[in-house]
N, C-alpha and C. Protein backbone atom coordinates (compact mmCIF):
# COMPACT_ATOMS: atom_id res chain seq x y z
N UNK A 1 104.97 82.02 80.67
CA UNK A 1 104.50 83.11 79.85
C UNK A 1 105.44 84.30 80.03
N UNK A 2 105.54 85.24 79.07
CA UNK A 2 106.59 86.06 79.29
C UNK A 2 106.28 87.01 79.40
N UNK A 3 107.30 87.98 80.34
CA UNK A 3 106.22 89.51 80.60
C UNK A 3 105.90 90.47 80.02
N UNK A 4 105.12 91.25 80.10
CA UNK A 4 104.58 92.46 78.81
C UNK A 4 105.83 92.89 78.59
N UNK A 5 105.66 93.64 77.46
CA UNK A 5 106.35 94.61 76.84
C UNK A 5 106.65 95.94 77.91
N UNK A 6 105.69 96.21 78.35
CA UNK A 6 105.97 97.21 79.12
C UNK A 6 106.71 97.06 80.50
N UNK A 7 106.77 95.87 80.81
CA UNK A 7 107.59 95.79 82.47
C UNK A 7 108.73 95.04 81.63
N UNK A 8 109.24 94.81 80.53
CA UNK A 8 110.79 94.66 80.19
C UNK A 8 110.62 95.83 79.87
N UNK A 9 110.28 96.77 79.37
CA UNK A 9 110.80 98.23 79.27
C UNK A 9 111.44 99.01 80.30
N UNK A 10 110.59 98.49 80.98
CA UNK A 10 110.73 98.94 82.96
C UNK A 10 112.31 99.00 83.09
N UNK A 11 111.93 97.19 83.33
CA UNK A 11 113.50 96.74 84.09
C UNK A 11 114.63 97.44 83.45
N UNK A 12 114.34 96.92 81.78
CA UNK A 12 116.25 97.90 80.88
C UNK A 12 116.03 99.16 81.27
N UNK A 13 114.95 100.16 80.99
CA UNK A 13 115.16 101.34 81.53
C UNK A 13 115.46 101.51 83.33
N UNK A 14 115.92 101.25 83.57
CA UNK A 14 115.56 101.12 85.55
C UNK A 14 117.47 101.60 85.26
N UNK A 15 118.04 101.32 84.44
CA UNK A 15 119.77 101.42 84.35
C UNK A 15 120.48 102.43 83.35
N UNK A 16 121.14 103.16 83.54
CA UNK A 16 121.71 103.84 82.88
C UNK A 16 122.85 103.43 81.82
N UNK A 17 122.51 103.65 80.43
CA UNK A 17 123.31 102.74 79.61
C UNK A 17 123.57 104.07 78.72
N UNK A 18 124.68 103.37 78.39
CA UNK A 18 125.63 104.60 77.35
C UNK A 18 124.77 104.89 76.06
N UNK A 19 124.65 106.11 74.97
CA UNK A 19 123.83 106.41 74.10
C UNK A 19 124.61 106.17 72.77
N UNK A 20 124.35 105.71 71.63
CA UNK A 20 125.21 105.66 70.79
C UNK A 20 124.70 105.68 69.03
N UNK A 21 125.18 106.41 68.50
CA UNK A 21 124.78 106.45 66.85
C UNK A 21 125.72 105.07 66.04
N UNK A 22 124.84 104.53 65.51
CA UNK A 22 125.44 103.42 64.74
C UNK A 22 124.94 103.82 63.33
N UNK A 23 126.25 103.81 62.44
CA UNK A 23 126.46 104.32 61.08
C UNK A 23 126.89 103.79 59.83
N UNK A 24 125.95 103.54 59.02
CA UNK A 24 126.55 102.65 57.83
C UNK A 24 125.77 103.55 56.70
N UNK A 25 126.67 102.99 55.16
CA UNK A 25 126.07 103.68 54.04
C UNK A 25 125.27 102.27 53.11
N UNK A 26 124.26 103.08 52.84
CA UNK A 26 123.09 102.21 51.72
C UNK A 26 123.62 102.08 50.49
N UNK A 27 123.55 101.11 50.03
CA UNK A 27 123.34 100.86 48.22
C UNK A 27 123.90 101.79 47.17
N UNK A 28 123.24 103.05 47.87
CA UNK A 28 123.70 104.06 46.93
C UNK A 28 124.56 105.33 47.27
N UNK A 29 125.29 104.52 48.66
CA UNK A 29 126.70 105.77 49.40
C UNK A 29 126.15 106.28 50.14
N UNK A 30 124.55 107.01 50.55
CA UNK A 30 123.92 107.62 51.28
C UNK A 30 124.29 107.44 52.63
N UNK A 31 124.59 108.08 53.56
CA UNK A 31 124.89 107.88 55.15
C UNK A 31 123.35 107.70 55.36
N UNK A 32 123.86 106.41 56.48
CA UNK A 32 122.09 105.89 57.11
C UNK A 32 122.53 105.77 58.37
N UNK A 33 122.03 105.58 59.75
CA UNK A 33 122.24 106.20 61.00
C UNK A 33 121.14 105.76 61.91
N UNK A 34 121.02 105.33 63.21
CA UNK A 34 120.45 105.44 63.93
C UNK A 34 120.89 105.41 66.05
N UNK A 35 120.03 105.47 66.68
CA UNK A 35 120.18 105.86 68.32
C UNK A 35 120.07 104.42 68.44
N UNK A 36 121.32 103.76 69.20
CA UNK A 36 121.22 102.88 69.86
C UNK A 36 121.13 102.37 71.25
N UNK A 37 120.92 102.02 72.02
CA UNK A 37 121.36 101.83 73.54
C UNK A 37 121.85 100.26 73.66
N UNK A 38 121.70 99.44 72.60
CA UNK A 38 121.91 98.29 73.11
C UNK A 38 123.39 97.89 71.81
N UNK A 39 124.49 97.95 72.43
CA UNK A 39 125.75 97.84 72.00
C UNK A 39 126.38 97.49 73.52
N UNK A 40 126.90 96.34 72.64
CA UNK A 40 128.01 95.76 73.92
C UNK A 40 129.41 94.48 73.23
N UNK A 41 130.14 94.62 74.02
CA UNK A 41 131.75 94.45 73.95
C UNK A 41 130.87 92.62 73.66
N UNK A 42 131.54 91.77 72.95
CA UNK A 42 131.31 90.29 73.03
C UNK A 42 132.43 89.61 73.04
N UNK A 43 133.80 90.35 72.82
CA UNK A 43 134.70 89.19 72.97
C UNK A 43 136.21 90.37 72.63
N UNK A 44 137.17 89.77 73.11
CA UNK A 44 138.36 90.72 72.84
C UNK A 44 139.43 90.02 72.04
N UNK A 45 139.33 88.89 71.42
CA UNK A 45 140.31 87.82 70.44
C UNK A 45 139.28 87.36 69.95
N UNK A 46 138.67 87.69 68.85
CA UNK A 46 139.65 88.93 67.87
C UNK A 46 137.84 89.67 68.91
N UNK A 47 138.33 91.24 68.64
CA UNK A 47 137.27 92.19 69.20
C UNK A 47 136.11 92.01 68.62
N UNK A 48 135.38 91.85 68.91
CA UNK A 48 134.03 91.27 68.69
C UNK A 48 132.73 92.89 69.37
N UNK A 49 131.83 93.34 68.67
CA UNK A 49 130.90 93.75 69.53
C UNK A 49 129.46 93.61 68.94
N UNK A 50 128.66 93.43 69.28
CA UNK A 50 127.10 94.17 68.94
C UNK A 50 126.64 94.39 68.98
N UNK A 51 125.57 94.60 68.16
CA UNK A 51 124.26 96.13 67.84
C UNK A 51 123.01 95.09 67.82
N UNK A 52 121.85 95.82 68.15
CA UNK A 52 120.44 95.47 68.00
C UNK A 52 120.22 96.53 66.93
N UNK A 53 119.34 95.93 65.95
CA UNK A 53 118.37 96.87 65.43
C UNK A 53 117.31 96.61 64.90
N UNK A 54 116.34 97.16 65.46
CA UNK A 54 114.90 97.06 65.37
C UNK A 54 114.40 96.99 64.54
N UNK A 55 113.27 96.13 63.85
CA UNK A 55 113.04 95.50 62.12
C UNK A 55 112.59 96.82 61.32
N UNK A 56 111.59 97.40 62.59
CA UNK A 56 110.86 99.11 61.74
C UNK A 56 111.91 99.85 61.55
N UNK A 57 113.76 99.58 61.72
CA UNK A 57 114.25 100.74 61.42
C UNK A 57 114.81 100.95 59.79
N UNK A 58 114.85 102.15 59.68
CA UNK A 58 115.16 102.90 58.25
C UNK A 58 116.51 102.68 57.57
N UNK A 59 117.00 102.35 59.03
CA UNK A 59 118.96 102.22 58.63
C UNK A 59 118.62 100.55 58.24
N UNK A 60 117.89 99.42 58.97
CA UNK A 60 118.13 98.17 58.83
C UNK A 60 118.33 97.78 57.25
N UNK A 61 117.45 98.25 56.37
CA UNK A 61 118.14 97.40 54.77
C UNK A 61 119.71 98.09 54.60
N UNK A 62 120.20 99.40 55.22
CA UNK A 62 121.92 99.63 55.40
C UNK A 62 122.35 98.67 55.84
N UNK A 63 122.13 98.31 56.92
CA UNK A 63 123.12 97.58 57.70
C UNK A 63 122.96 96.41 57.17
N UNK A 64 121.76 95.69 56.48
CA UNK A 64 121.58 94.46 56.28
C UNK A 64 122.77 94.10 54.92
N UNK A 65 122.87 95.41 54.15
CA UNK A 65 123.39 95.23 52.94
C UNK A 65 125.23 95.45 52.86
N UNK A 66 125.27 96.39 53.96
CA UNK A 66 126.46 97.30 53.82
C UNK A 66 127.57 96.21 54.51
N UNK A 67 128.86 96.07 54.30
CA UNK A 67 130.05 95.15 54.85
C UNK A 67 130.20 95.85 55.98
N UNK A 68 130.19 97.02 56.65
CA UNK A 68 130.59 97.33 57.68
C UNK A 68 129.71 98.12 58.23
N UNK A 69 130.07 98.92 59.36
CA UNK A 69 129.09 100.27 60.36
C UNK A 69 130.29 100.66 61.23
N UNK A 70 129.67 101.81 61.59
CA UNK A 70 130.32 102.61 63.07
C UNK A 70 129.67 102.57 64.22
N UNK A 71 130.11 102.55 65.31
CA UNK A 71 129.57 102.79 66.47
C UNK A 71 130.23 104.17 67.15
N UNK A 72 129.21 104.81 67.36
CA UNK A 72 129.84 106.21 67.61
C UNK A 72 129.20 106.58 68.92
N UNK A 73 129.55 106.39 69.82
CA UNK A 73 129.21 106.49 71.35
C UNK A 73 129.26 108.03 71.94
N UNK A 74 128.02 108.03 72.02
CA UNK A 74 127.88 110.03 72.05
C UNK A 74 128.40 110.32 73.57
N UNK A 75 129.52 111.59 72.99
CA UNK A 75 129.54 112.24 73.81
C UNK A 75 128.48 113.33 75.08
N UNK A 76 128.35 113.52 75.66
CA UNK A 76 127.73 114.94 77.14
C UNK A 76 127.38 115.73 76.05
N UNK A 77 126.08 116.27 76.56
CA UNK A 77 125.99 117.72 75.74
C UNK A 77 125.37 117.01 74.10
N UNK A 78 125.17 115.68 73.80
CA UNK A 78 124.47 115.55 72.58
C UNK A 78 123.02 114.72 72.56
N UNK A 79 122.26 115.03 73.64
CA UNK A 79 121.22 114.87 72.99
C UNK A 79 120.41 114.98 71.91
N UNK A 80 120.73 116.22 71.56
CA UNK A 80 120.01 116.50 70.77
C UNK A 80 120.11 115.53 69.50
N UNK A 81 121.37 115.05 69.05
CA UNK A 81 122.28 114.62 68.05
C UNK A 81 121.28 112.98 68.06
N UNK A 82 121.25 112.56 69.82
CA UNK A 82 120.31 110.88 69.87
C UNK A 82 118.96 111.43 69.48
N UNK A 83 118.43 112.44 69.25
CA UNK A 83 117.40 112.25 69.01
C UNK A 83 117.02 112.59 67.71
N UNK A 84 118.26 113.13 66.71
CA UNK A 84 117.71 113.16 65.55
C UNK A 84 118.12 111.84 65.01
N UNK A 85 118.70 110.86 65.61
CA UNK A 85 119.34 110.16 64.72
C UNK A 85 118.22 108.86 65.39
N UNK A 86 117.08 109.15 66.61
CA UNK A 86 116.01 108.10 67.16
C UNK A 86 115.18 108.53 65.84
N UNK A 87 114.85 109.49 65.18
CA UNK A 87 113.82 109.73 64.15
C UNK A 87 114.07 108.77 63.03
N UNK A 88 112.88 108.64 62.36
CA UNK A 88 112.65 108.41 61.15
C UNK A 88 113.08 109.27 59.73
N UNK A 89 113.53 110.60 59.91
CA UNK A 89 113.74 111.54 59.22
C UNK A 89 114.40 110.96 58.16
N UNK A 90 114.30 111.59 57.15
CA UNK A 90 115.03 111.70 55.71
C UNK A 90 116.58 112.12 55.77
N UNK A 91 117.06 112.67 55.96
CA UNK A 91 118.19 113.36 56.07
C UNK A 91 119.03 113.44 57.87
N UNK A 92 119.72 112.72 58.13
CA UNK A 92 119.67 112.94 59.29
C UNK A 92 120.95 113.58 60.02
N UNK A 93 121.56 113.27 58.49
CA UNK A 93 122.92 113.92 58.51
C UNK A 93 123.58 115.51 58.20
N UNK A 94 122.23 116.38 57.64
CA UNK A 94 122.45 117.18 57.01
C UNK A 94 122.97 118.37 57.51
N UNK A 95 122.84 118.71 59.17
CA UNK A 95 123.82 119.58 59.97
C UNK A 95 125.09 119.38 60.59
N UNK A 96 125.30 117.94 60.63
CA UNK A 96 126.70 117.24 60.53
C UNK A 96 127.38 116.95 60.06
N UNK A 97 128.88 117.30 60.49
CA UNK A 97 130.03 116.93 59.84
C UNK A 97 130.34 115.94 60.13
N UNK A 98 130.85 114.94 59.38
CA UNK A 98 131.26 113.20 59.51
C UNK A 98 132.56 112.83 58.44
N UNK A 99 133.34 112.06 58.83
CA UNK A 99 133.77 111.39 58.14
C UNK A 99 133.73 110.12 57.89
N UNK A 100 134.39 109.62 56.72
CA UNK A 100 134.03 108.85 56.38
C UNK A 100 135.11 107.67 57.08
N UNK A 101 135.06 106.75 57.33
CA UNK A 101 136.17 105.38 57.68
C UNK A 101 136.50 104.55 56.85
N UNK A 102 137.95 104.53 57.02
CA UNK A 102 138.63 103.93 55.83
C UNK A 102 139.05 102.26 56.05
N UNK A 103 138.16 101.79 57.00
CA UNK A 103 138.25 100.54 57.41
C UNK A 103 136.54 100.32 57.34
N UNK A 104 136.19 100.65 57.61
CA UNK A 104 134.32 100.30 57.80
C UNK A 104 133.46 100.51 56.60
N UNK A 105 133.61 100.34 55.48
CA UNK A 105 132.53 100.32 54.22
C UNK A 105 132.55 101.56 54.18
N UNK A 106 133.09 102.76 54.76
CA UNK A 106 132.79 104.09 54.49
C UNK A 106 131.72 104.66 55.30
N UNK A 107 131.45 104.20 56.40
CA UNK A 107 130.68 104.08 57.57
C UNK A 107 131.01 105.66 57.91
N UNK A 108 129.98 106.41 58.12
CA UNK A 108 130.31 107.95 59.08
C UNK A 108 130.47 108.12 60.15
N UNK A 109 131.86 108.88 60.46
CA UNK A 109 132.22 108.46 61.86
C UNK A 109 131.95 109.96 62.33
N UNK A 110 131.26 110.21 63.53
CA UNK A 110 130.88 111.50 64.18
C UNK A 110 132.01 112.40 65.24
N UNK A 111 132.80 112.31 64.88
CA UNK A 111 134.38 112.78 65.59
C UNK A 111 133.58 113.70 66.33
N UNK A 112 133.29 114.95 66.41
CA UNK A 112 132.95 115.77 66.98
C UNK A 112 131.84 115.86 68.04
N UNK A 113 131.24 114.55 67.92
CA UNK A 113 130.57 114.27 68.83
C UNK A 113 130.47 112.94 69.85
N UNK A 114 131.27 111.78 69.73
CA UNK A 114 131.49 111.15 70.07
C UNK A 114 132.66 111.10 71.31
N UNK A 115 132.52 109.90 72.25
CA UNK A 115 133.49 109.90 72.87
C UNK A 115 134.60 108.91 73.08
N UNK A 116 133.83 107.78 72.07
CA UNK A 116 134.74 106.78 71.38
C UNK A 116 133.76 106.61 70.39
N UNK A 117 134.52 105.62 68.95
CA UNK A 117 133.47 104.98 67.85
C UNK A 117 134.81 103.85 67.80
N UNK A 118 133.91 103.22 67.16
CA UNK A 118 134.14 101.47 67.22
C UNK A 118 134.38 101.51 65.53
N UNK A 119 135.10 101.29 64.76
CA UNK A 119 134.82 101.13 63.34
C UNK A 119 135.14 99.26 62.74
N UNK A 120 133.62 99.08 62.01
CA UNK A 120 133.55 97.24 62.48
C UNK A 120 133.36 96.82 60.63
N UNK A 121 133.52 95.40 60.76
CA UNK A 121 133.13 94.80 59.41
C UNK A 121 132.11 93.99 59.79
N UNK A 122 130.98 94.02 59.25
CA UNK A 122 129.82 93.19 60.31
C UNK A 122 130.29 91.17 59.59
N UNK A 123 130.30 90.53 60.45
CA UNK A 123 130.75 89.56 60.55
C UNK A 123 129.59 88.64 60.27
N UNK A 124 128.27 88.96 61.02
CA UNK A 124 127.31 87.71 60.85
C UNK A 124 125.84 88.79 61.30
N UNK A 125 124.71 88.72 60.91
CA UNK A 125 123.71 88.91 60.93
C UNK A 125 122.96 87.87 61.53
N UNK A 126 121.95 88.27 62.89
CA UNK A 126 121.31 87.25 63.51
C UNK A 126 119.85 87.54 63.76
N UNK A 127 119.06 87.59 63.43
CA UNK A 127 117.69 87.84 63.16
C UNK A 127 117.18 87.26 64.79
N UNK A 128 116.47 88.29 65.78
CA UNK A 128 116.28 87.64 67.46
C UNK A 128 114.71 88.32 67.61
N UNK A 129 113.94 87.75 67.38
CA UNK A 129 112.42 88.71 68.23
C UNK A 129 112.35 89.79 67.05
N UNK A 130 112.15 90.66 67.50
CA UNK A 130 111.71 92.11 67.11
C UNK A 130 113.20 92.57 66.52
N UNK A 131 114.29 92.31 66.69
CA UNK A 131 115.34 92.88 65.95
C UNK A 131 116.36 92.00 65.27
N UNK A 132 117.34 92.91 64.41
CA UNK A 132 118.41 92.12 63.95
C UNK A 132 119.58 92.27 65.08
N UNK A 133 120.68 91.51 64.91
CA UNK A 133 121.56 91.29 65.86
C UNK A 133 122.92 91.42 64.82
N UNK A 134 123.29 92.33 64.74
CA UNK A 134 124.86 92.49 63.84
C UNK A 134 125.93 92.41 64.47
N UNK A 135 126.72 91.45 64.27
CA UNK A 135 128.11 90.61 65.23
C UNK A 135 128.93 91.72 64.11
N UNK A 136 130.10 92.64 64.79
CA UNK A 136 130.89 93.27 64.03
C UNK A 136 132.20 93.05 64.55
N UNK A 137 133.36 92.98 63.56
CA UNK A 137 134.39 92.91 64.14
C UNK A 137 135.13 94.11 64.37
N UNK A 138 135.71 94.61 65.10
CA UNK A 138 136.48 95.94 65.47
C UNK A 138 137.50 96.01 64.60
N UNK A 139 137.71 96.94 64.16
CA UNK A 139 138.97 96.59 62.74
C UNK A 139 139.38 98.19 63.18
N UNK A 140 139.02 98.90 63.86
CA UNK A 140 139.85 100.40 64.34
C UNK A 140 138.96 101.14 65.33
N UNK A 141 139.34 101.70 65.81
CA UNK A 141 138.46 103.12 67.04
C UNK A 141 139.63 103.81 67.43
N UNK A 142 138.39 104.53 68.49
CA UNK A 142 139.63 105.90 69.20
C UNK A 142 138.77 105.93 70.05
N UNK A 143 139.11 107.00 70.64
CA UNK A 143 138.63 107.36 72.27
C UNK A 143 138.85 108.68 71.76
N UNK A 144 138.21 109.57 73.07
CA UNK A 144 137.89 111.47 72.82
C UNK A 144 137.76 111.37 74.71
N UNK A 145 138.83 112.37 74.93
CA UNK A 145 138.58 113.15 76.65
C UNK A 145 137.41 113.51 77.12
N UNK A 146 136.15 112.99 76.70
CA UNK A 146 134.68 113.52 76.90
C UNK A 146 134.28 112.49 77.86
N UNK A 147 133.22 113.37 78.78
CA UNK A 147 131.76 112.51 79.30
C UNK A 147 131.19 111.84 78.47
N UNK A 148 130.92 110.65 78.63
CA UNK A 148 129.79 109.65 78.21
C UNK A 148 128.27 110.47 77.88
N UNK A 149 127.48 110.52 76.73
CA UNK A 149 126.15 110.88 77.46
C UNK A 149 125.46 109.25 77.81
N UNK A 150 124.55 109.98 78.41
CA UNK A 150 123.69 108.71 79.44
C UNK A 150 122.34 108.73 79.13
N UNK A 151 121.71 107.70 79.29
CA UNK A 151 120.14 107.64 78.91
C UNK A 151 119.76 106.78 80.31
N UNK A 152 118.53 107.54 80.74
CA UNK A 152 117.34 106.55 81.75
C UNK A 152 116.47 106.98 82.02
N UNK A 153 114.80 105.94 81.53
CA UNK A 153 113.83 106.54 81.78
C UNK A 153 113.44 107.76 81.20
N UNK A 154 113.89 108.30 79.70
CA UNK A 154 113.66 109.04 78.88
C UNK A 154 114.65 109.95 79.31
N UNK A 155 115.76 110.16 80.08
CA UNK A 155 115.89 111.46 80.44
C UNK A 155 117.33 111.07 80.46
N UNK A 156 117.87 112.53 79.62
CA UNK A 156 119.44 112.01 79.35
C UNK A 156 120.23 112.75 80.27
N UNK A 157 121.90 112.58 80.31
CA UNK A 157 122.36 112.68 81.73
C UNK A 157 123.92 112.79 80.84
N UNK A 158 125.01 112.84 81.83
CA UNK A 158 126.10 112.61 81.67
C UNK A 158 127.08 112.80 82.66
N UNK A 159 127.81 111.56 82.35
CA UNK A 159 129.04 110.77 83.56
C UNK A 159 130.02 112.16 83.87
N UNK A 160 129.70 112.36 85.33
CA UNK A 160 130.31 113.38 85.99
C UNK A 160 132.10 113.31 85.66
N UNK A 161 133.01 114.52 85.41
CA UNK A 161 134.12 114.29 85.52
C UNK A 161 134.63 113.93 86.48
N UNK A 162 135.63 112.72 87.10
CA UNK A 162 136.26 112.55 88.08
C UNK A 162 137.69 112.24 87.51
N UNK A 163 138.81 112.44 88.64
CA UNK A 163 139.88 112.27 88.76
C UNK A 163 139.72 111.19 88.46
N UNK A 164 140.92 110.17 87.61
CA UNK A 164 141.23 108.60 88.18
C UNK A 164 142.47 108.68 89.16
N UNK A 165 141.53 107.70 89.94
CA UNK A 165 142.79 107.70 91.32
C UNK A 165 143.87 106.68 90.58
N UNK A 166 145.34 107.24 91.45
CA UNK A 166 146.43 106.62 90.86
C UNK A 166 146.90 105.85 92.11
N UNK A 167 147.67 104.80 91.72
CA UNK A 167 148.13 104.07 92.84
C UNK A 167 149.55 103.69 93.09
């Protein structure tokens, strides 16, 4: 038998995992958007990564429809940014500046707040439990000199600056 809902909530929350806006446009060009925590690397020939997203979400007929998305991995200092983009809201874009990606369906990429974004062509759609599973291929990104923000146990955080030691 498998365990509640609430003690797998436990365990994934028990770890600090990177926060991230995943970004695609609907049907009708509209930027659609949501807070992810579950994005991860699947393969590096050819770059491979993916996204969960949850069946109740608002972005899912985007992503279900759209050829590509962004992964926009929030920078320190943007909570606020994961939590408009955890809402249900109508507009979620409307105090942000974004551009658009010229590899990703036109996917909005959050430059100014991010500390890398991933820009993908979604490759395969996998329907798992409670969410969809979008296999994307990496077709461009960047990186930004920023802290990671961090999520655990509701409470957000961010990866202290350190030196990298040289050898």
């Amino acid at each position: 038998m498998p365990i509640s809902a609430e003690r797998f909530r436990e365990i994934f929350g028990s770890f600090p995992t990177a926060v991230s806006v995943v970004t695609t446009l609907d049907a009708d060009g509209q930027p659609r958007g949501l807070t992810s925590n579950t994005v991860c690397a699947v393969s590096v020939d050819p770059p491979m990564l993916l996204v969960a997203v949850d069946k109740s979400s608002n972005t899912l007929p985007a992503m279900r429809a759209s050829a590509g998305f962004v992964v926009n991995v929030l920078a320190g200092g943007n909570a606020e940014v994961s939590r408009i983009f955890a809402r249900k809201s109508a507009d979620k874009f409307a105090d942000l500046e974004w551009r658009a990606s010229e590899v990703a369906a036109g996917a909005p990429i959050l430059v100014d707040h991010a500390v890398a974004v991933a820009e993908c062509s979604t490759e395969r759609a996998v329907e798992a439990g409670d969410h969809w599973l979008f296999l994307g291929r990496v077709d461009e990104g960047a990186t930004y000199p920023r802290p990671p923000l961090l999520h655990r146990r509701g409470v957000y955080g961010e990866w202290p600056l350190v030196a990298e030691a040289t050898s």
